[in-house]
Protein backbone atom coordinates (compact mmCIF):
# COMPACT_ATOMS: atom_id res chain seq x y z
CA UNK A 1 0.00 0.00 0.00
CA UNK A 2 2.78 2.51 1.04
CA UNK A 3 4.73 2.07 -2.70
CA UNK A 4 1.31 2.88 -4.48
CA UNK A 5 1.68 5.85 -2.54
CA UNK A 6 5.17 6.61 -3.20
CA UNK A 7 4.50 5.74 -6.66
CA UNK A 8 1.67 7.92 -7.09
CA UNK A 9 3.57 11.07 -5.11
CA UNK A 10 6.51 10.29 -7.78
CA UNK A 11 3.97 10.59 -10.38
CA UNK A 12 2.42 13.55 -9.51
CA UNK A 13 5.86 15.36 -8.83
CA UNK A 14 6.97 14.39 -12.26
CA UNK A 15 3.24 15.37 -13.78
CA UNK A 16 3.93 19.09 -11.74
CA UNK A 17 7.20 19.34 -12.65
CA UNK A 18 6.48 18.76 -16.44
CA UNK A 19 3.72 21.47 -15.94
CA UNK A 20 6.39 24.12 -14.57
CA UNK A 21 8.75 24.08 -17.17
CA UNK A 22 5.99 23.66 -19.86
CA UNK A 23 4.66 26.65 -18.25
CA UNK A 24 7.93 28.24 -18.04
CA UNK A 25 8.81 27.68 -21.93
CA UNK A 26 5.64 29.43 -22.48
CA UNK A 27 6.62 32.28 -20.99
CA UNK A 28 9.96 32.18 -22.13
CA UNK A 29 8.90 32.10 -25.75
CA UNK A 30 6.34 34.80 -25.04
CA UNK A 31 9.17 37.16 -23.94
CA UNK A 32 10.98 36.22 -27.03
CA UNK A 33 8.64 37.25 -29.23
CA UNK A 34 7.79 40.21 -27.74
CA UNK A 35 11.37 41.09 -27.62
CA UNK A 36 11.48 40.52 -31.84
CA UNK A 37 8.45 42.57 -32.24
CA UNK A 38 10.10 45.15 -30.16
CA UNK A 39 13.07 45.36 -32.29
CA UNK A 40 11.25 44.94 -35.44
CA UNK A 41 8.80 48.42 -34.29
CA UNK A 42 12.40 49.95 -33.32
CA UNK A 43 13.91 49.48 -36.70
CA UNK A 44 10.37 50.71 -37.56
CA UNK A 45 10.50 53.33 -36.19
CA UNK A 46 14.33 54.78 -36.66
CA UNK A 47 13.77 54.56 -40.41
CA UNK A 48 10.77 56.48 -40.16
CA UNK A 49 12.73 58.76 -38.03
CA UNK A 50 15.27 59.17 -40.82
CA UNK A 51 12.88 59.51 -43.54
CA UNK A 52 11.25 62.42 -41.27
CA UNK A 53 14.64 63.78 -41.00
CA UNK A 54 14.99 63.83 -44.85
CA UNK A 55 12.36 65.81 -45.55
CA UNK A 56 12.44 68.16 -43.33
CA UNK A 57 16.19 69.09 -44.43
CA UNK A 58 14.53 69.04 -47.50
CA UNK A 59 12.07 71.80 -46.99
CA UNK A 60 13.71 73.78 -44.55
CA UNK A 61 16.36 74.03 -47.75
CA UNK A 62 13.52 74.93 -49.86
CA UNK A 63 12.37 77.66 -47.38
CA UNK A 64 15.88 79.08 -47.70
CA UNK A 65 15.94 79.06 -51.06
CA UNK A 66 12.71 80.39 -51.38
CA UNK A 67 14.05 83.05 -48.65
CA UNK A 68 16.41 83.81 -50.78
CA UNK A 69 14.56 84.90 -54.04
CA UNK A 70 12.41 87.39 -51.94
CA UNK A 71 15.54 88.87 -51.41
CA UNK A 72 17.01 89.16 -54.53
CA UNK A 73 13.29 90.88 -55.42
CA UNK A 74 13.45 93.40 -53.24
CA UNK A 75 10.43 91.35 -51.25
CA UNK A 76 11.17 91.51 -47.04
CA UNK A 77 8.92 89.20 -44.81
């Protein structure tokens, strides 16, 4: 009677144990992911950056130029 005990405490530790680290993988690979789609929106994110970047060189060299010809006309702001 007492090793159908044992054998059934065994069991169960081994069932519990199996749980935990299933349990724990799941976690782990949920961090993992999260941690890809976190550099993926970063990447994102910096090349939208740069692209902003871009054009706003862009038209702040327009403005100048722009600045420029109402000089040359005679035209103040």
């Amino acid at each position: 009677m007492f090793e159908l005990s044992a054998d059934k405490a065994i069991r169960q530790r081994c069932l519990a144990r199996q749980d935990f680290y299933r349990t724990q993988n799941t976690y782990k690979k949920a961090i993992d992911d999260l941690a890809k789609e976190k550099e993926r929106i970063t990447k994102e994110m910096e090349h939208v950056t740069d692209e902003k970047n871009r054009i706003i060189m862009e038209k702040d060299s327009e403005i100048d130029r722009l600045k420029e010809l109402l000089v040359q006309n005679g035209i103040t702001i």
